[in-house]
Protein backbone atom coordinates (compact mmCIF):
# COMPACT_ATOMS: atom_id res chain seq x y z
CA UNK A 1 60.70 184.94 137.75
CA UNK A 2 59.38 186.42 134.76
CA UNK A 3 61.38 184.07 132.79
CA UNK A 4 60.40 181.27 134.47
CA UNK A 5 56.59 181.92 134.16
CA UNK A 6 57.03 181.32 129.97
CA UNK A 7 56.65 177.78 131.02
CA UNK A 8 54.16 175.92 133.16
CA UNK A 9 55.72 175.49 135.76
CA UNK A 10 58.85 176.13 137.64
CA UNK A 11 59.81 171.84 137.20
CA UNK A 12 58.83 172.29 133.13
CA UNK A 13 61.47 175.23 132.85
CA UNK A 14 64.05 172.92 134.71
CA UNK A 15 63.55 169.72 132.98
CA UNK A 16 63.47 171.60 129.33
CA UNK A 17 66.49 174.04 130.55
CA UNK A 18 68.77 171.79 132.03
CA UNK A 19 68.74 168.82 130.03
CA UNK A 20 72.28 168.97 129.21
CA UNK A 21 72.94 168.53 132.93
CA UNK A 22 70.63 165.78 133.78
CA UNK A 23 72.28 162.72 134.84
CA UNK A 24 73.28 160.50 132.07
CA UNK A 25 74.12 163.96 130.17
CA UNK A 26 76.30 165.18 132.76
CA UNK A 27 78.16 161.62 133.31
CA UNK A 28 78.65 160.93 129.71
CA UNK A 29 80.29 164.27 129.24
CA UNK A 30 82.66 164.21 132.19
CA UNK A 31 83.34 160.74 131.03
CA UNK A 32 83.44 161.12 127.15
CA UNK A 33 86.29 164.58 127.65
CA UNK A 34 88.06 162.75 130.04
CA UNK A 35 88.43 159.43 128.23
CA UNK A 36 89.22 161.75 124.65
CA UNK A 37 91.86 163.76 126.36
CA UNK A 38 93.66 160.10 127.36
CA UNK A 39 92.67 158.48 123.97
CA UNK A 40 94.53 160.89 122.08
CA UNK A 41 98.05 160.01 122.98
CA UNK A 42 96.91 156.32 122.94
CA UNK A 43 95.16 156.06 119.31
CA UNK A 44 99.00 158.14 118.20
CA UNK A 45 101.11 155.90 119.67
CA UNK A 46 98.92 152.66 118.25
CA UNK A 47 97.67 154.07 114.90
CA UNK A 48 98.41 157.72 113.50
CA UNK A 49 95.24 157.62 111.21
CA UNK A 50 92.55 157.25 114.21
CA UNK A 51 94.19 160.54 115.13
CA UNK A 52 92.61 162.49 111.67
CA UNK A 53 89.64 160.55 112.16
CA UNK A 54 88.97 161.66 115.84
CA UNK A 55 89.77 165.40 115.08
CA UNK A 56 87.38 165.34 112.21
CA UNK A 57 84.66 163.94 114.86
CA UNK A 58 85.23 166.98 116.89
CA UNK A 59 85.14 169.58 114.38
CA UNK A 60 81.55 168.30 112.95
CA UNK A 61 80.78 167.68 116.94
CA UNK A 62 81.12 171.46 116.97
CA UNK A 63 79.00 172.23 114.24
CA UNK A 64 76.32 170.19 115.45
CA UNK A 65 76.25 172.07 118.84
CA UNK A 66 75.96 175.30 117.26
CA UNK A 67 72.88 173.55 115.16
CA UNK A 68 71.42 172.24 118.39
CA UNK A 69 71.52 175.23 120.11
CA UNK A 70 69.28 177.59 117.22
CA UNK A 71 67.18 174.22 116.76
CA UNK A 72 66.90 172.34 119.78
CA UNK A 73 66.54 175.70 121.77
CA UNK A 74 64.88 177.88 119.78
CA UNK A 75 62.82 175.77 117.48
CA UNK A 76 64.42 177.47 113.94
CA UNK A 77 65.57 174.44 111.72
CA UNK A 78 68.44 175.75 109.73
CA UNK A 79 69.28 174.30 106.12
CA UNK A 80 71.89 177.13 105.79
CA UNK A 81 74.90 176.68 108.40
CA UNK A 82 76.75 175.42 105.97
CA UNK A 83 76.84 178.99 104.68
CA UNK A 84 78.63 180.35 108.31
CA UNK A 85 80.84 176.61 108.71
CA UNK A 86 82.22 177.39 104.89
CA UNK A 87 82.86 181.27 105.50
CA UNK A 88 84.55 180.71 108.52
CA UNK A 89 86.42 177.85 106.93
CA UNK A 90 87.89 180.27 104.18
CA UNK A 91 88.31 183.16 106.23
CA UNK A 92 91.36 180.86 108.36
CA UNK A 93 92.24 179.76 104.85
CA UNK A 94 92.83 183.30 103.61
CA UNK A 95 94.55 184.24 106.79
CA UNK A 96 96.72 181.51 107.37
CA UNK A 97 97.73 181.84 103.26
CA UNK A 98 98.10 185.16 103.51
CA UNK A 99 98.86 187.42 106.69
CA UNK A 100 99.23 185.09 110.05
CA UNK A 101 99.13 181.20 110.82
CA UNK A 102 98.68 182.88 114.42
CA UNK A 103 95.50 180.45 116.10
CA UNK A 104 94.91 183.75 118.28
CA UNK A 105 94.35 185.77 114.90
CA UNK A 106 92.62 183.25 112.72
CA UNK A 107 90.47 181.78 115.23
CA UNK A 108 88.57 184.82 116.75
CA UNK A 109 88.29 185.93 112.76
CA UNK A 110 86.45 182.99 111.23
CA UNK A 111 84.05 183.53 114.57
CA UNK A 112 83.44 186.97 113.53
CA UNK A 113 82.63 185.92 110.30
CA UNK A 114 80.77 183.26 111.18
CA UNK A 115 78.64 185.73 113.36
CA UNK A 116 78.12 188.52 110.76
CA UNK A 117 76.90 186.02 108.30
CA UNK A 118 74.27 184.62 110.12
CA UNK A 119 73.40 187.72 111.58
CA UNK A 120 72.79 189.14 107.98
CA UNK A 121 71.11 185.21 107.01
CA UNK A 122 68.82 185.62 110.29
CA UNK A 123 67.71 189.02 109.96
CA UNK A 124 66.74 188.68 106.90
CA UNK A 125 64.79 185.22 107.25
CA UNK A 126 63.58 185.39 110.88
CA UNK A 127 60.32 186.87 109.98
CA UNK A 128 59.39 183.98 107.77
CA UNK A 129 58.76 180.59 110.17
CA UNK A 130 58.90 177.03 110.39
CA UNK A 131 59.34 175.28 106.97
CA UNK A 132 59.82 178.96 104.80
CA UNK A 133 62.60 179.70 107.41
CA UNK A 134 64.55 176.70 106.75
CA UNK A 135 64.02 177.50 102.96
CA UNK A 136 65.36 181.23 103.42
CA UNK A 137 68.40 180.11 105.28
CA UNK A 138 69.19 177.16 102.43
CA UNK A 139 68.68 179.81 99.37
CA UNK A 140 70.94 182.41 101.15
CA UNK A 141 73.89 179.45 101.96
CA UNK A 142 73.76 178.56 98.12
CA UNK A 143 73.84 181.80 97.27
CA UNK A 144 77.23 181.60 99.20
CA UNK A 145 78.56 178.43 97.31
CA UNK A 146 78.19 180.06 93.91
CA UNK A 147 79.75 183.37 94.90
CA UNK A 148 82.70 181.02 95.99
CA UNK A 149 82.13 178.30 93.17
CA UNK A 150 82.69 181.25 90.55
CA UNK A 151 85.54 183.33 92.26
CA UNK A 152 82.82 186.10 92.35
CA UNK A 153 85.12 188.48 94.94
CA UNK A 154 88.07 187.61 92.26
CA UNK A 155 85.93 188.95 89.33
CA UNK A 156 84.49 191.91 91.50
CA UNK A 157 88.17 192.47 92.73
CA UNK A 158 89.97 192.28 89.63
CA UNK A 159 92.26 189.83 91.07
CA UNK A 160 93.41 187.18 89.37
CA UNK A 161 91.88 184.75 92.64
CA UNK A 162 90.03 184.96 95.87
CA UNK A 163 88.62 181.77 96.68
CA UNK A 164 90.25 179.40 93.82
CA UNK A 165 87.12 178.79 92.35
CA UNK A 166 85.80 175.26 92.36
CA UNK A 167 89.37 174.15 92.86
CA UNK A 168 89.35 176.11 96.18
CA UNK A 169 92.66 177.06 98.29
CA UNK A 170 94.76 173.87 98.86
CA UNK A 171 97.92 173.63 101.05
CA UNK A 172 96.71 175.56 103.52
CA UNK A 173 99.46 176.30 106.08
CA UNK A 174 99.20 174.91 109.93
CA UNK A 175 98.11 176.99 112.66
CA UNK A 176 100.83 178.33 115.30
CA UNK A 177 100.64 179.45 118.78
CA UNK A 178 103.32 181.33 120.50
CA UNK A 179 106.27 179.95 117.78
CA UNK A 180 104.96 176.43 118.58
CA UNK A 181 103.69 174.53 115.05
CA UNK A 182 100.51 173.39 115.58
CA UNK A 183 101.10 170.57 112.25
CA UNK A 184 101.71 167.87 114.87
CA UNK A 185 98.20 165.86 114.93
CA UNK A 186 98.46 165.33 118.77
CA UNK A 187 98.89 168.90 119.08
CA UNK A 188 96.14 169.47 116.75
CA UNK A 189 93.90 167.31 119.03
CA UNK A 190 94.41 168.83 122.15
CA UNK A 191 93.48 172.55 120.40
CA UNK A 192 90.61 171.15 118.98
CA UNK A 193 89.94 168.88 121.90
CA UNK A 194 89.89 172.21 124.03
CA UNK A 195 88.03 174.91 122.24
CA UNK A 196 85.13 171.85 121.93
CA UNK A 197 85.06 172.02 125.61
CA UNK A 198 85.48 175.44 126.13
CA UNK A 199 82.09 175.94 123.10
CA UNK A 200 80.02 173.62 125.04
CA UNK A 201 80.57 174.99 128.03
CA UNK A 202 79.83 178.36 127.18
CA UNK A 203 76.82 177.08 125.78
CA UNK A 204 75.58 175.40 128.53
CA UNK A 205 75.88 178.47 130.49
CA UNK A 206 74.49 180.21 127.69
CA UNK A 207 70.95 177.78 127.46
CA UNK A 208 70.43 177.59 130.95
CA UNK A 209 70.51 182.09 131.12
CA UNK A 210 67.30 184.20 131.09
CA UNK A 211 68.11 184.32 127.26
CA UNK A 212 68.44 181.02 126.63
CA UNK A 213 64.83 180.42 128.60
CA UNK A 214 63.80 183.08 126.18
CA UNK A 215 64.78 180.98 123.34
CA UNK A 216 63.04 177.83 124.91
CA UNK A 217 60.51 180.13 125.20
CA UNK A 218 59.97 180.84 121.56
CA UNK A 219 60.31 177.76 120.96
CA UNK A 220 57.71 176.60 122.91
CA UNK A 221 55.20 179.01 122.11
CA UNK A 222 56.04 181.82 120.31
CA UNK A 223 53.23 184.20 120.46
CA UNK A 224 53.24 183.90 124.06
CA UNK A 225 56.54 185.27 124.38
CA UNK A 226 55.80 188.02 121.65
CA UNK A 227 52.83 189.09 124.15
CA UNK A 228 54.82 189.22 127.58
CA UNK A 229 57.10 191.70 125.90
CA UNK A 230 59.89 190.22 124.35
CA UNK A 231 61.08 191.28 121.06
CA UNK A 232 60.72 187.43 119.44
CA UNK A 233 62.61 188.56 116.03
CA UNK A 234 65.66 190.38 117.94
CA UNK A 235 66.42 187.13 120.52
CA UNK A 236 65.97 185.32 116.80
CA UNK A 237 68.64 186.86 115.15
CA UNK A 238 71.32 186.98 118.38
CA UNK A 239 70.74 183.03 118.71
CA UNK A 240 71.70 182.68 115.07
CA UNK A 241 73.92 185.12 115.18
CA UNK A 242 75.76 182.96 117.79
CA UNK A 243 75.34 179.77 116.60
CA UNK A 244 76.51 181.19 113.40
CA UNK A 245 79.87 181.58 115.54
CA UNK A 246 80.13 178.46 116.75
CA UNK A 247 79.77 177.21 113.40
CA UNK A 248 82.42 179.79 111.90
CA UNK A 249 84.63 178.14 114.78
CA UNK A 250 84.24 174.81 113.40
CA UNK A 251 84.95 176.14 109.96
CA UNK A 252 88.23 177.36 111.36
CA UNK A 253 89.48 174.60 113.12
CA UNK A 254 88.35 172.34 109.75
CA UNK A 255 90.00 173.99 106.85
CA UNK A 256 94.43 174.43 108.41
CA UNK A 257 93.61 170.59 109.72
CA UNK A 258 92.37 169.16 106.08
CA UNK A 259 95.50 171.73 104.28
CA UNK A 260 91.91 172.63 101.74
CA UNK A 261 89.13 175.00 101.51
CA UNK A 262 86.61 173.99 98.59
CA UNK A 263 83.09 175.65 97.68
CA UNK A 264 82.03 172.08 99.38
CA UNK A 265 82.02 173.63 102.61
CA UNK A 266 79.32 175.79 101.80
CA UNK A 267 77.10 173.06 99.77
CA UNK A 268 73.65 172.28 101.08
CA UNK A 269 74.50 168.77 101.47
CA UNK A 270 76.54 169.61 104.59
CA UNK A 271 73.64 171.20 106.42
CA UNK A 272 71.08 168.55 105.62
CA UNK A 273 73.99 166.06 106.89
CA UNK A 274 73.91 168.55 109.79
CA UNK A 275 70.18 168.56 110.34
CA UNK A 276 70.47 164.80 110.28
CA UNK A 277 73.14 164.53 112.89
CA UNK A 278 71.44 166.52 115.37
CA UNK A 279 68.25 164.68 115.14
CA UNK A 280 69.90 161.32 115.21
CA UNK A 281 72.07 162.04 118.13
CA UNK A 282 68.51 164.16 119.91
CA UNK A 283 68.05 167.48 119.61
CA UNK A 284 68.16 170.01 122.52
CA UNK A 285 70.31 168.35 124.76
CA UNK A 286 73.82 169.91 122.69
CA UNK A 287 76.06 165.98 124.27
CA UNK A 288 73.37 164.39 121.73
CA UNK A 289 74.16 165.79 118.73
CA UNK A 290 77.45 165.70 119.45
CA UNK A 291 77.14 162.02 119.92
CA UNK A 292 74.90 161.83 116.67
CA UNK A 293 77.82 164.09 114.51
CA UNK A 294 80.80 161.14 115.95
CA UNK A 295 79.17 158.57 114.79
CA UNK A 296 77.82 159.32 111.13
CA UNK A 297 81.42 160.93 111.00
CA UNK A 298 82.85 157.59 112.03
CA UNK A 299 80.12 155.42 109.71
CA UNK A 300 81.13 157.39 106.69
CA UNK A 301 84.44 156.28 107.04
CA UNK A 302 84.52 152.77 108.14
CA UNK A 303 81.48 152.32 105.15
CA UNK A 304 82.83 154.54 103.04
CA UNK A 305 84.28 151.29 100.57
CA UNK A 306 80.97 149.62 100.85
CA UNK A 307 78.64 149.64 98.06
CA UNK A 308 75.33 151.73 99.09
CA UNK A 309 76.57 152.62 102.12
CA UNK A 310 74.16 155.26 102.41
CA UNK A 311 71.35 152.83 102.65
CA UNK A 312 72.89 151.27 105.91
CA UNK A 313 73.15 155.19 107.42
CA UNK A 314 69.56 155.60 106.51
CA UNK A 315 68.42 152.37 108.15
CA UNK A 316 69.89 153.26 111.47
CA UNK A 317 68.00 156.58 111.36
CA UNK A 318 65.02 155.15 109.96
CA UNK A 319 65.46 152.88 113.04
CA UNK A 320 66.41 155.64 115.98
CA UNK A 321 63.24 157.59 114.54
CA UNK A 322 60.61 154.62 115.51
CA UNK A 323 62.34 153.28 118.55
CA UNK A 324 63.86 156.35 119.92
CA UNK A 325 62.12 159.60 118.78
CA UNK A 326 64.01 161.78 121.05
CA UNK A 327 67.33 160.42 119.45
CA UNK A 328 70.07 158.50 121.18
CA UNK A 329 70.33 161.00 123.87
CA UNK A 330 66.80 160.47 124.59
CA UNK A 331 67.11 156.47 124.69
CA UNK A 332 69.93 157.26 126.94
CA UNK A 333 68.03 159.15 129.24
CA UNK A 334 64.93 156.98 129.34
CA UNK A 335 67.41 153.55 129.72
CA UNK A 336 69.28 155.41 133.03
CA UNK A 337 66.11 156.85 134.50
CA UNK A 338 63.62 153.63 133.84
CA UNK A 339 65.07 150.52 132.33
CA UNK A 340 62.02 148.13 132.82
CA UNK A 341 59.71 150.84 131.12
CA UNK A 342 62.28 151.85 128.22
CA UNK A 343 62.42 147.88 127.28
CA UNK A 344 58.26 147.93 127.68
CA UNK A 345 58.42 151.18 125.26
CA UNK A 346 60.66 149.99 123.10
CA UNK A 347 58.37 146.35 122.59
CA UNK A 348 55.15 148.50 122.14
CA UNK A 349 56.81 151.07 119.61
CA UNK A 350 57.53 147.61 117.35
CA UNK A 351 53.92 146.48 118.23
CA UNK A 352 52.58 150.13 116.47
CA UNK A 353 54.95 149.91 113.65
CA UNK A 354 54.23 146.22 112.84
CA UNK A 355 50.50 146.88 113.14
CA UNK A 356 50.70 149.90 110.94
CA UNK A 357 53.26 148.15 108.21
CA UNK A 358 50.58 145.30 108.36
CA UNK A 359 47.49 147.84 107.59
């Protein structure tokens, strides 16, 4: 109850904490895993390639929940995650190169990394908020990029390499699992595939705890919560810890599958790409983002060979921020619940933006 009284009411803390399980939410995800799991035999047997392209959708799907769920839940906009999605990414290379392709090793190592490197990023930028936050967390990820730009453990070391520099680790062995090769794309997949499942689940469950109506909490009003007790800069740095986790996950499932880990990983360009997908796809509802990371995945690809394709990427957000504020998952949601008055808001949203283009 005491959680619950962080909101205004008992129906504010349900619609805000259970988003994820509303009813277009819940039917597109049953829907979406389901019709995945049968496309992935399908897309093999028709064209091999969709295969890459569909496993690369997953692992930035999984790096956009573990945004969501810091910035959609707890209101901290991150600029840094490529800093815990590129540490993760080498710690599997380094493993796999150099002790065990086991998944049951590497996996549960680039999480651990992922989580102390956040943990460290978060504790020390927690106490700075909003805008200055997202500036902390940026400065610390590039910090990151230039210790593995430069070989800096190499040089510290004495070794003759750590993380190859900017030429980073290439032909990075394939995971196995119980003597089974895990090269085989399909195979591939299905792991992937499963431990995206398994993340949002455990997220879910995870948002929709007293601790994750903490974090909604915070976000909401944060000196509020700081007054009723809670200890606002400790729930700050678990979330990010944990999202920094997720994120190391995604890391490790991204660098065996690509055979390369480069100081690209950890570039600032992949967390404002991040930041982007999230808001595209609607932030706190973790099946939007998800949606949002798929498809600028799957526009930079298909583009790709088009001259200034960036400028067609940036007209269809330009164009989800007027007509749909709250993202696609938020158009969604307003279509299923209300139609008529989602057409109706859609007309008057190009009334405002006409008028105001016209002034």
């Amino acid at each position: 109850m005491r959680v619950l009284r962080l909101f205004r009411n008992d129906d504010d803390a349900a619609r805000t904490g259970n988003q994820i399980l509303s009813g277009p939410g819940r039917t597109l995800l049953v829907v979406g895993i389901l019709g995945l799991a049968v496309a992935g035999p399908v897309v093999q047997s028709i064209q091999p390639f969709w295969i890459n392209l569909l496993i690369r959708m997953l692992a930035f799907a999984l790096l956009a929940l573990s945004l969501d769920f810091v910035f959609g839940y707890a209101g901290l906009l991150s600029f840094g995650h490529a800093a815990m999605y590129g540490a993760g990414g080498y710690t599997a290379a380094l493993l796999v190169s150099r002790v065990t392709p086991n998944v049951l090793v590497v996996l549960p190592a680039s999480v651990l990394v992922g989580v102390i490197v956040a943990a460290l990023i978060g504790w020390l930028s927690v106490r700075a908020k909003g805008i200055y936050f997202a500036m902390l967390t940026l400065a610390f990820a590039q910090m990151l990029y230039v210790v593995a730009f430069t070989d800096l453990p190499a040089t510290i070391a004495g070794v003759e390499t750590v993380t190859g520099g900017d030429n980073g680790l290439y032909g990075i062995a394939a995971y196995e699992l119980a003597g089974i090769e895990l090269g085989d794309r399909l195979r591939y997949y299905f792991l992937t595939l499963g431990l995206v499942a398994l993340s949002l689940a455990g997220l879910v469950r995870l948002a929709n705890s007293p601790f994750g109506r903490v974090l909604q909490g915070i976000r909401e009003n944060e000196d509020r919560i700081e007054f009723v007790g809670y200890d606002v800069q400790r729930y700050k740095v678990i979330a990010f810890a944990i999202s920094g986790g997720f994120a190391g996950l995604a890391g490790g499932l991204y660098v065996p599958f690509q055979s390369v880990a480069n100081p690209g990983l950890l570039h600032w360009t992949v967390s404002g790409q991040l930041v982007v997908m999230v808001l595209l796809g609607g932030m706190g509802t973790f099946w939007g983002p998800m949606v949002g990371a798929g498809l600028v995945i799957f526009l930079e690809d298909r583009l790709g060979g088009v001259a200034s394709w960036e400028v067609i990427l940036g007209t269809l957000f330009v164009t989800v921020v007027i007509f749909a504020p709250r993202g696609i998952a938020g158009a969604l949601v307003s279509v299923w619940n209300d139609p008529r008055a989602a057409l109706e808001r859609s007309k008057e949203a190009l009334r405002d933006y006409t008028r105001e283009v016209r002034n």
